[in-house]
C-alpha atoms as a PDB file:
ATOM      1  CA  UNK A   1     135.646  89.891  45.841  1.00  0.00           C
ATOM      2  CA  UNK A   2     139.163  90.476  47.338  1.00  0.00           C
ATOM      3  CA  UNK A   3     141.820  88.243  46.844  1.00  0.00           C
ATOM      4  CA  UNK A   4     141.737  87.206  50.890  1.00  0.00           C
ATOM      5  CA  UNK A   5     138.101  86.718  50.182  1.00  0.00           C
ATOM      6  CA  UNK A   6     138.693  84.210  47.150  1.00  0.00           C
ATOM      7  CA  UNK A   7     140.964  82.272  49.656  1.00  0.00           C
ATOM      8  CA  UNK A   8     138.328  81.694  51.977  1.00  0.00           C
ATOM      9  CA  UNK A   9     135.354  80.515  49.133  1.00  0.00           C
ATOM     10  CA  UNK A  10     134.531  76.709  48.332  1.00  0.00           C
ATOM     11  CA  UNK A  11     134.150  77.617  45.275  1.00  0.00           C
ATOM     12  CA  UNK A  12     137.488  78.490  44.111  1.00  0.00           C
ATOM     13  CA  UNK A  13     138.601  75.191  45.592  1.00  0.00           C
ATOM     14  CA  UNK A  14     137.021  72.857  43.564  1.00  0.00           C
ATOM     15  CA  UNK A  15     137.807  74.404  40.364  1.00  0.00           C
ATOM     16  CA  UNK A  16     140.110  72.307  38.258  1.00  0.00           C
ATOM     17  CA  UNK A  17     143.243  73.635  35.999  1.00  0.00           C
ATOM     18  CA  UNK A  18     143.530  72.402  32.504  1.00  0.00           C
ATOM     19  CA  UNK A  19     146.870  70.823  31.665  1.00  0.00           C
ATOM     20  CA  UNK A  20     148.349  69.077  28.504  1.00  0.00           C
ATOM     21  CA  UNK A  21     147.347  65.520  30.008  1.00  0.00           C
ATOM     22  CA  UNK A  22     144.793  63.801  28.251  1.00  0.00           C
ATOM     23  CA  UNK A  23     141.913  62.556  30.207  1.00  0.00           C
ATOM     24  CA  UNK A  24     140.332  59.163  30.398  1.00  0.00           C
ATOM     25  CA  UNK A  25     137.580  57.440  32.338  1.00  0.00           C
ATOM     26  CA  UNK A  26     138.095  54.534  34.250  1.00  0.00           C
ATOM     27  CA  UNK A  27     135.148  52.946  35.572  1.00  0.00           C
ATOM     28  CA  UNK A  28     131.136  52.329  34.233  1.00  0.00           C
ATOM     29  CA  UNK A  29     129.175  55.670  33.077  1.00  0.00           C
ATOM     30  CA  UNK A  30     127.507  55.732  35.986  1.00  0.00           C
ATOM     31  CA  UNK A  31     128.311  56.190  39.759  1.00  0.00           C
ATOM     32  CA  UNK A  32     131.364  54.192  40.120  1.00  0.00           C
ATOM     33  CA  UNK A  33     133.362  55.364  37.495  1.00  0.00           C
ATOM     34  CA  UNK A  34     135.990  58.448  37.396  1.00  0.00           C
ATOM     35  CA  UNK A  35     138.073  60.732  35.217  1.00  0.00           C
ATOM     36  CA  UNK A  36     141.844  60.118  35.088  1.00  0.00           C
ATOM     37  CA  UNK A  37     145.109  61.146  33.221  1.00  0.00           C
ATOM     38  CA  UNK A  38     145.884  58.654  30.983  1.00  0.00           C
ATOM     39  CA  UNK A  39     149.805  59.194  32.037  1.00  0.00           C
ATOM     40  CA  UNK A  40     148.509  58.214  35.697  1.00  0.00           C
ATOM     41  CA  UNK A  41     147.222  54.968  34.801  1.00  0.00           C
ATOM     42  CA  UNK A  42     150.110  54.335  32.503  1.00  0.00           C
ATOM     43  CA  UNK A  43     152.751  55.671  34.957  1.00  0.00           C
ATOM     44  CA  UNK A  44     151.419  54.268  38.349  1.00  0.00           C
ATOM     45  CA  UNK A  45     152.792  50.522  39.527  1.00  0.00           C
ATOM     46  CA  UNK A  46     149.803  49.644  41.467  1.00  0.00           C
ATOM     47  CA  UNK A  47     145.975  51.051  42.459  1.00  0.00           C
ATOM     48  CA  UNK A  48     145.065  51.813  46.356  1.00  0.00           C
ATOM     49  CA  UNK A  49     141.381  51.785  46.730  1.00  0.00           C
ATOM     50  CA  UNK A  50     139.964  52.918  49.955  1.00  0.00           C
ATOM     51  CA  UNK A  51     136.738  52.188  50.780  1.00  0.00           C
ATOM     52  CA  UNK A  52     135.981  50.323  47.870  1.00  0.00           C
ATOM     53  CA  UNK A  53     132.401  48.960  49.415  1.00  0.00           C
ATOM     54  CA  UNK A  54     130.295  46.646  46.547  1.00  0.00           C
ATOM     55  CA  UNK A  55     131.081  49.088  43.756  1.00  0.00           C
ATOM     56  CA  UNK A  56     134.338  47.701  42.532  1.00  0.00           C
ATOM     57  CA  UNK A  57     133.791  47.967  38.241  1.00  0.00           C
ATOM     58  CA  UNK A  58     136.765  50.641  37.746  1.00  0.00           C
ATOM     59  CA  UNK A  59     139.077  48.067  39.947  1.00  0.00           C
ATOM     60  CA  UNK A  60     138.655  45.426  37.664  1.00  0.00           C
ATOM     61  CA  UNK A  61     138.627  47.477  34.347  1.00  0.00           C
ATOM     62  CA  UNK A  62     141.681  48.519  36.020  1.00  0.00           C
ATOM     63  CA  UNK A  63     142.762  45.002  36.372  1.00  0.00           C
ATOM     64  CA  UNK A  64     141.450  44.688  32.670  1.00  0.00           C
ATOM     65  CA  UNK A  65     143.301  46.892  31.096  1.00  0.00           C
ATOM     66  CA  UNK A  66     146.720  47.994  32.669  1.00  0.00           C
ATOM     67  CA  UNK A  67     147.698  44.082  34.399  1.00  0.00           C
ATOM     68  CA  UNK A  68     149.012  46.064  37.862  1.00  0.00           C
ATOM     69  CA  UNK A  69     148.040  45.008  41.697  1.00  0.00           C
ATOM     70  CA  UNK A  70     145.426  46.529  43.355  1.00  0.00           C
ATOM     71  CA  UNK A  71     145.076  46.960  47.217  1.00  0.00           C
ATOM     72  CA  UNK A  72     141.803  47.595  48.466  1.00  0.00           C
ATOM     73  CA  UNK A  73     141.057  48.492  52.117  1.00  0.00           C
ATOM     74  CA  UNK A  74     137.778  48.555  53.754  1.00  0.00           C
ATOM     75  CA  UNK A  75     136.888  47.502  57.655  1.00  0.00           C
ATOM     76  CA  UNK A  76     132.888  47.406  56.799  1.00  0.00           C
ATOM     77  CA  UNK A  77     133.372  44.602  54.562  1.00  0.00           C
ATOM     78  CA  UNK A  78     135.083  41.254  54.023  1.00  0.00           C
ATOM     79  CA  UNK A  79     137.439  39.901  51.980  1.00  0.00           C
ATOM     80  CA  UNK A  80     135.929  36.967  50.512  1.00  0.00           C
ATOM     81  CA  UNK A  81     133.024  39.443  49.163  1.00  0.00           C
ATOM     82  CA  UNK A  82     135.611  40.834  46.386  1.00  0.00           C
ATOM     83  CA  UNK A  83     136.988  39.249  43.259  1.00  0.00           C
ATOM     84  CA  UNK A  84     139.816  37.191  44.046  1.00  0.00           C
ATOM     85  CA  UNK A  85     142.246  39.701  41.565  1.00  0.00           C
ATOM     86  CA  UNK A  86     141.814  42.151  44.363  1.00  0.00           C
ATOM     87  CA  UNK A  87     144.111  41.999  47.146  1.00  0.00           C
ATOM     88  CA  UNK A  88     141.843  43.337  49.898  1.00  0.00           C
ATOM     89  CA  UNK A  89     142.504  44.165  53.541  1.00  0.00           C
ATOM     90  CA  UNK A  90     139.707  44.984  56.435  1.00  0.00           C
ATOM     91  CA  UNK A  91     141.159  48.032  57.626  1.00  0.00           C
ATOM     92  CA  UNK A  92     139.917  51.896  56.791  1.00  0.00           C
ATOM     93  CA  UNK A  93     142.268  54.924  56.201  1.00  0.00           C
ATOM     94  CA  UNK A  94     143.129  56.652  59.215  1.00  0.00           C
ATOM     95  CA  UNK A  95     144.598  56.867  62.301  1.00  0.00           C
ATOM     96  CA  UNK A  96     141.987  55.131  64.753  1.00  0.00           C
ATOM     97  CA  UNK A  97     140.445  52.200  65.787  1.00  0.00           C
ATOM     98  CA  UNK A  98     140.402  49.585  62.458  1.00  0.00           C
ATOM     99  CA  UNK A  99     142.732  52.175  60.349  1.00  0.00           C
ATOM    100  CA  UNK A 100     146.187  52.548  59.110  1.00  0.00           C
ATOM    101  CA  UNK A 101     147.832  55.104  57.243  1.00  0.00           C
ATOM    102  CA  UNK A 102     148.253  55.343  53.747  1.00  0.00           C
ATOM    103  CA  UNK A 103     152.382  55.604  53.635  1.00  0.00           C
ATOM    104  CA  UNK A 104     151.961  52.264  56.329  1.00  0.00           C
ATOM    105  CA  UNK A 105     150.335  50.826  54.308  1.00  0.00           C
ATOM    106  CA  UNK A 106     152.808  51.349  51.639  1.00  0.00           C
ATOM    107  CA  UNK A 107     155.718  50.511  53.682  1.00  0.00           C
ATOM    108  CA  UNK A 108     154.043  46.844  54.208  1.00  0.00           C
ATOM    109  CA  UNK A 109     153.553  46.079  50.783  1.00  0.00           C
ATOM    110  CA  UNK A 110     157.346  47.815  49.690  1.00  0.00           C
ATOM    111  CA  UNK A 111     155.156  50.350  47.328  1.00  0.00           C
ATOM    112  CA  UNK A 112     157.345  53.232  46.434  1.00  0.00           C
ATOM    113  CA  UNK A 113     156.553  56.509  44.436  1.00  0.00           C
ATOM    114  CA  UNK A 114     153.900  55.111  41.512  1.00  0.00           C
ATOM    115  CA  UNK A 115     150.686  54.334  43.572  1.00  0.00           C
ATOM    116  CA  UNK A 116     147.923  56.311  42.536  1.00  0.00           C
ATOM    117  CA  UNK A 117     144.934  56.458  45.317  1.00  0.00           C
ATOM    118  CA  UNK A 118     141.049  55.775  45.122  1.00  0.00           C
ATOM    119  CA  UNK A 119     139.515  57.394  47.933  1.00  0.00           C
ATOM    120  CA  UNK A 120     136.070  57.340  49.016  1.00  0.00           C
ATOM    121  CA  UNK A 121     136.058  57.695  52.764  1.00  0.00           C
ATOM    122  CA  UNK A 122     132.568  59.226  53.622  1.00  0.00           C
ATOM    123  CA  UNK A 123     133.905  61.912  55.296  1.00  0.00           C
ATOM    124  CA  UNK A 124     136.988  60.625  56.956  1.00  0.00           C
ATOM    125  CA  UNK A 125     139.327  62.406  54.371  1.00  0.00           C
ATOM    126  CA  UNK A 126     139.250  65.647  55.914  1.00  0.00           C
ATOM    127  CA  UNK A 127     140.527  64.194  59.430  1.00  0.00           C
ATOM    128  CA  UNK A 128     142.946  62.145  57.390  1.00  0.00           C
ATOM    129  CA  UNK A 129     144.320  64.699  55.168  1.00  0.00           C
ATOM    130  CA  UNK A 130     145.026  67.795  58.029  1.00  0.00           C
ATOM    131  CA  UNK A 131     146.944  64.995  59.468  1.00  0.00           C
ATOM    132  CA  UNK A 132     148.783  63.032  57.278  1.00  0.00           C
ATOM    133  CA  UNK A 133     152.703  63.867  56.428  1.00  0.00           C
ATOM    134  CA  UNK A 134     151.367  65.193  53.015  1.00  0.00           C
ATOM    135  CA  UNK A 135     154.947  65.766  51.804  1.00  0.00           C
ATOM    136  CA  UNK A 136     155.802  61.647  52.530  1.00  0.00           C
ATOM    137  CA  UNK A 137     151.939  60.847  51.137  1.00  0.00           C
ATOM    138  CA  UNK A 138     153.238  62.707  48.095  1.00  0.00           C
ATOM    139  CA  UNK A 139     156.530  60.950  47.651  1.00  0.00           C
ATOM    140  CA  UNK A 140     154.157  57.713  47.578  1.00  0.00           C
ATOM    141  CA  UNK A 141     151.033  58.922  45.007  1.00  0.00           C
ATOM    142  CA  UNK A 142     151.922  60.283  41.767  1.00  0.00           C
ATOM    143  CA  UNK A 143     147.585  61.138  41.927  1.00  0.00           C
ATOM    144  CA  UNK A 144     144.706  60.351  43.553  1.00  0.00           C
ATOM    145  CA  UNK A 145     140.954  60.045  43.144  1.00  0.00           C
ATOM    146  CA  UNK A 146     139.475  61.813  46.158  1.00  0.00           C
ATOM    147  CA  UNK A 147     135.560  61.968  46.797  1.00  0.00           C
ATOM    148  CA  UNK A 148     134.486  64.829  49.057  1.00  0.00           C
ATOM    149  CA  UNK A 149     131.383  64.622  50.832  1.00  0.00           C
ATOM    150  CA  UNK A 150     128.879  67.015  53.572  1.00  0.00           C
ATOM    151  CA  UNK A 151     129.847  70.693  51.491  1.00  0.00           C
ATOM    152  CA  UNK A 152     126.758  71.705  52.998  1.00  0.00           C
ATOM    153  CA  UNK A 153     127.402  71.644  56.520  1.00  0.00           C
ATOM    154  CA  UNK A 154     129.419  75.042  57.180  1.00  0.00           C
ATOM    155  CA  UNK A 155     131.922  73.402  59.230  1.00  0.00           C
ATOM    156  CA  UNK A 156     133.087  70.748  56.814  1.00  0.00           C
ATOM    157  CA  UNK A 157     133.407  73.828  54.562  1.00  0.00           C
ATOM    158  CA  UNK A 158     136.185  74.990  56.573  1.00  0.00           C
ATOM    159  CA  UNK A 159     138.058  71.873  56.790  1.00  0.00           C
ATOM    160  CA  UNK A 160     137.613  71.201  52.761  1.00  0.00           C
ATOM    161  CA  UNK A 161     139.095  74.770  52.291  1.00  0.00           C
ATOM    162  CA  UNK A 162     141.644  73.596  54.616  1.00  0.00           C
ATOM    163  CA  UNK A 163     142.335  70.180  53.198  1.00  0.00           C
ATOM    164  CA  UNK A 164     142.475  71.873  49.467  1.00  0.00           C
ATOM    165  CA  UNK A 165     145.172  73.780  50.827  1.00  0.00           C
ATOM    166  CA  UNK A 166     147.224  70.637  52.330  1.00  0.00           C
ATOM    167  CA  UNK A 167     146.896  69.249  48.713  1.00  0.00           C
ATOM    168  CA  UNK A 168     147.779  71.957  46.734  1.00  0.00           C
ATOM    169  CA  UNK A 169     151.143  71.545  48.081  1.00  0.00           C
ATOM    170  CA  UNK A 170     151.883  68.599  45.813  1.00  0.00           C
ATOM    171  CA  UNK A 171     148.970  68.216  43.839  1.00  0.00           C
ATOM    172  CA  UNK A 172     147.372  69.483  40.713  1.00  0.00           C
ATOM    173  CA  UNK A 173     142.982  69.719  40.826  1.00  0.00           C
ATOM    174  CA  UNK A 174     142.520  68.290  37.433  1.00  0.00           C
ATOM    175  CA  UNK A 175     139.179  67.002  37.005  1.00  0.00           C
ATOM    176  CA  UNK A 176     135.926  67.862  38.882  1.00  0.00           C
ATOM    177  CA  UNK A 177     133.152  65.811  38.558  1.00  0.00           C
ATOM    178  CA  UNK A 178     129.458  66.796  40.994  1.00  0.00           C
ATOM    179  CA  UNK A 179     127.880  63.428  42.659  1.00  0.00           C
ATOM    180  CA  UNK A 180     124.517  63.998  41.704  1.00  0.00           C
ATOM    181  CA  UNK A 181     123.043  61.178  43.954  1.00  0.00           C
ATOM    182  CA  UNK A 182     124.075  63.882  46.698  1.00  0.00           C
ATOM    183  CA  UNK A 183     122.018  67.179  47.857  1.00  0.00           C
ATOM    184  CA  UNK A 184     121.982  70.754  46.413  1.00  0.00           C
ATOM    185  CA  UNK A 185     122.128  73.244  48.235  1.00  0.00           C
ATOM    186  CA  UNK A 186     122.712  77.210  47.650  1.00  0.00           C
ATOM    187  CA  UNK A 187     126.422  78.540  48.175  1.00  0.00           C
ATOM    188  CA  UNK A 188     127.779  82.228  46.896  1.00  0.00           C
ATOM    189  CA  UNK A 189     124.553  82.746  44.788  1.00  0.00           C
ATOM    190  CA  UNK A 190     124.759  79.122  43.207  1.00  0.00           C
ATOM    191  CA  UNK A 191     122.970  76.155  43.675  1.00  0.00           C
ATOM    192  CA  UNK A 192     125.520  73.295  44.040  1.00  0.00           C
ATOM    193  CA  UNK A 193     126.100  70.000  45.527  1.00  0.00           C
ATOM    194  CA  UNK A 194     127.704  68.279  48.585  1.00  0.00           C
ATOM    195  CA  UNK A 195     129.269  65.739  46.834  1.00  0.00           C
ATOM    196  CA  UNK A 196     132.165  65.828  44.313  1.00  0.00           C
ATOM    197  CA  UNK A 197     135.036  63.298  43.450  1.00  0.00           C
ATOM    198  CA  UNK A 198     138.040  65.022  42.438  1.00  0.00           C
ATOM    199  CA  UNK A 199     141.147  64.114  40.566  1.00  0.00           C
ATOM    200  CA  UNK A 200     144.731  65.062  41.185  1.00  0.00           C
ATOM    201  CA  UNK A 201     148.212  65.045  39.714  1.00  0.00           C
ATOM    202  CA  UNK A 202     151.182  65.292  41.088  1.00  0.00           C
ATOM    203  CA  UNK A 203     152.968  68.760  40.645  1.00  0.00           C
ATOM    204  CA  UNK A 204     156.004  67.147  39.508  1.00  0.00           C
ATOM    205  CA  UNK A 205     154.170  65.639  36.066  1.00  0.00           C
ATOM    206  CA  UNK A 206     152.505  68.975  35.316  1.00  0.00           C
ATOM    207  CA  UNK A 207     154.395  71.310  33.086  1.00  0.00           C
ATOM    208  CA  UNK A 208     151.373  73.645  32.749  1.00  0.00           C
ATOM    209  CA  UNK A 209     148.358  74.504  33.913  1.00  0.00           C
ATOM    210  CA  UNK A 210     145.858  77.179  32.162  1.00  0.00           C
ATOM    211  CA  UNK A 211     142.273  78.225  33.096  1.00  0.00           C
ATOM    212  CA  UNK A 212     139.879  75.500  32.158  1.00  0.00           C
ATOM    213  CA  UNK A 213     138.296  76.401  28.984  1.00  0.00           C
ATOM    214  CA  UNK A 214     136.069  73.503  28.256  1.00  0.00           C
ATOM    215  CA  UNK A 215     132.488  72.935  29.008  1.00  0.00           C
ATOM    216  CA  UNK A 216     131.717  70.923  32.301  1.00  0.00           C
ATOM    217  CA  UNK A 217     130.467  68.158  32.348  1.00  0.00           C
ATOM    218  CA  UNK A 218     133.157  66.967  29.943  1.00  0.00           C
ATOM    219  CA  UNK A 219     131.675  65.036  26.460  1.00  0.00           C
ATOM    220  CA  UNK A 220     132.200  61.237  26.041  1.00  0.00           C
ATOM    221  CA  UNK A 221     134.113  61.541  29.737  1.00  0.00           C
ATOM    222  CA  UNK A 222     131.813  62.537  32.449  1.00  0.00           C
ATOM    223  CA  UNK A 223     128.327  61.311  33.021  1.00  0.00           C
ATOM    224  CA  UNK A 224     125.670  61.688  36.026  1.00  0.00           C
ATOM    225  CA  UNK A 225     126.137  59.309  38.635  1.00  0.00           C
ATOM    226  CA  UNK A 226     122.765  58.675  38.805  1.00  0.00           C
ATOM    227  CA  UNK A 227     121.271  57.995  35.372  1.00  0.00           C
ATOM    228  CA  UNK A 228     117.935  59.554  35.882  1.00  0.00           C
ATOM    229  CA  UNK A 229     119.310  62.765  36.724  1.00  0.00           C
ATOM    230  CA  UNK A 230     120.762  65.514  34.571  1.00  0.00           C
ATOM    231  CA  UNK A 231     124.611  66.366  35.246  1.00  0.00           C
ATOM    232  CA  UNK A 232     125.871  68.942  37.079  1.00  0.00           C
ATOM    233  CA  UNK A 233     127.147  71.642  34.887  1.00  0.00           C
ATOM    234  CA  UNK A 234     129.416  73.910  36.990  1.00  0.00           C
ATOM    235  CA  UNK A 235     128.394  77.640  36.106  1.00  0.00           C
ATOM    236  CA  UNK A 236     130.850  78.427  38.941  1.00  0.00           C
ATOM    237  CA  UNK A 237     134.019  77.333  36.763  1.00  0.00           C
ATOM    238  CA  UNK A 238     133.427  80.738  34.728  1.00  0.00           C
ATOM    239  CA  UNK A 239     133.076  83.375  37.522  1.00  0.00           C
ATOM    240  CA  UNK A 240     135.586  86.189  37.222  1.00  0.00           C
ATOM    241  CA  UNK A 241     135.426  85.976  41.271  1.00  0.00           C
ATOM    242  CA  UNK A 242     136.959  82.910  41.587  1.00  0.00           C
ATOM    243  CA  UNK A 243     139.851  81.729  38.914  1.00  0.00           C
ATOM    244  CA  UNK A 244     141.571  85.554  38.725  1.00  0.00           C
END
């Protein structure tokens, strides 16, 4: 595969760099939960969730454990259907209808850098992030939790390739974790899924990066989002192809 070639697979997108940050989970070991730096959590003044649905178990260990606000935003549900600790907004991340931007909404709550992000959009990011001000996004997050959804479709491959490249600006892929409540599919002679949640550090906290040499799914941190399957094991991560 030629280096122009490696630019234009998934693959090589989704592959995460191994840093000197140790890694936590924040969340339930189950669907819901998600694989952090510990700096992140320690470093960050505050938690943005979008759409943070029913499933809201890493807010509160969140809550739990590090005493910092959390804003949630979601325009499909109400406010009175989240704990009280959870200072929740109807609106979605975007720039239509029912949606506000990300740096707005920091602006309004007089957040500077030190948020870290919880994204789970159903889609939406890709719009989002090819049109978001990544470099004033960036001066906001010091990370971000970003779930990626529809790899399948050969179109949304295209804009995920494109959106990687947005975030690579700023951002460090440090943790990849396969949604196995999603679909497999086949892709560049593996089978894969569609859905992934992915985990990001700012460039400015990363010293350096190095290949990732440890087996995926990560021991006593990663574990199958839904119980009764087996996790996702990323063969991918190991191909010559992609991390040269």
């Amino acid at each position: 595969m030629t280096a122009s070639a490696a630019q234009d697979n998934m693959l090589k997108y989704l592959i995460p760099k191994r840093t000197d940050h140790e890694l936590v989970r924040l969340g339930p070991r189950e669907d819901g939960g998600y694989v952090v730096p510990r700096f992140a959590l320690d470093r960050c003044s505050c938690l943005f969730s979008y759409g943070i649905g029913a499933e809201y178990r890493a807010e509160l260990e969140f809550i739990e454990h590090y005493q910092k606000p959390i804003y949630s935003f979601d325009h499909t549900i109400a406010h009175w259907a989240l704990p009280r600790e959870i200072n929740h907004t109807s609106e979605g991340l975007g720039f239509g209808e029912g949606c506000r931007d990300f740096i707005e909404h920091c602006r309004q709550r007089q957040v500077g850098m030190g948020a870290f992000a919880k994204i789970d959009v159903e889609g939406h990011e890709y719009e989002y992030f090819l049109n978001v001000d990544i470099d004033t996004f960036a001066d906001l997050a010091i990370g971000l939790c970003l779930e990626v959804h529809w790899l399948h479709h050969p179109e949304i491959q295209k804009h995920f390739i494109d959106m990687m490249k947005v975030l690579e600006r700023n951002y460090t892929l440090v943790h990849t974790h396969a949604n196995n409540w999603g679909e497999k599919f086949s892709y560049d002679r593996y089978e894969i899924y569609n859905v992934y949640e992915l985990t990001f550090l700012h460039k400015r906290y990363v010293k350096q990066v190095a290949a990732v040499t440890d087996s995926y799914p990560l021991q006593n941190l990663d574990y199958p989002n839904n119980p009764h399957l087996p996790d996702y094991d990323f063969p991918f991560f190991k191909d010559e192809r992609l991390v040269a």
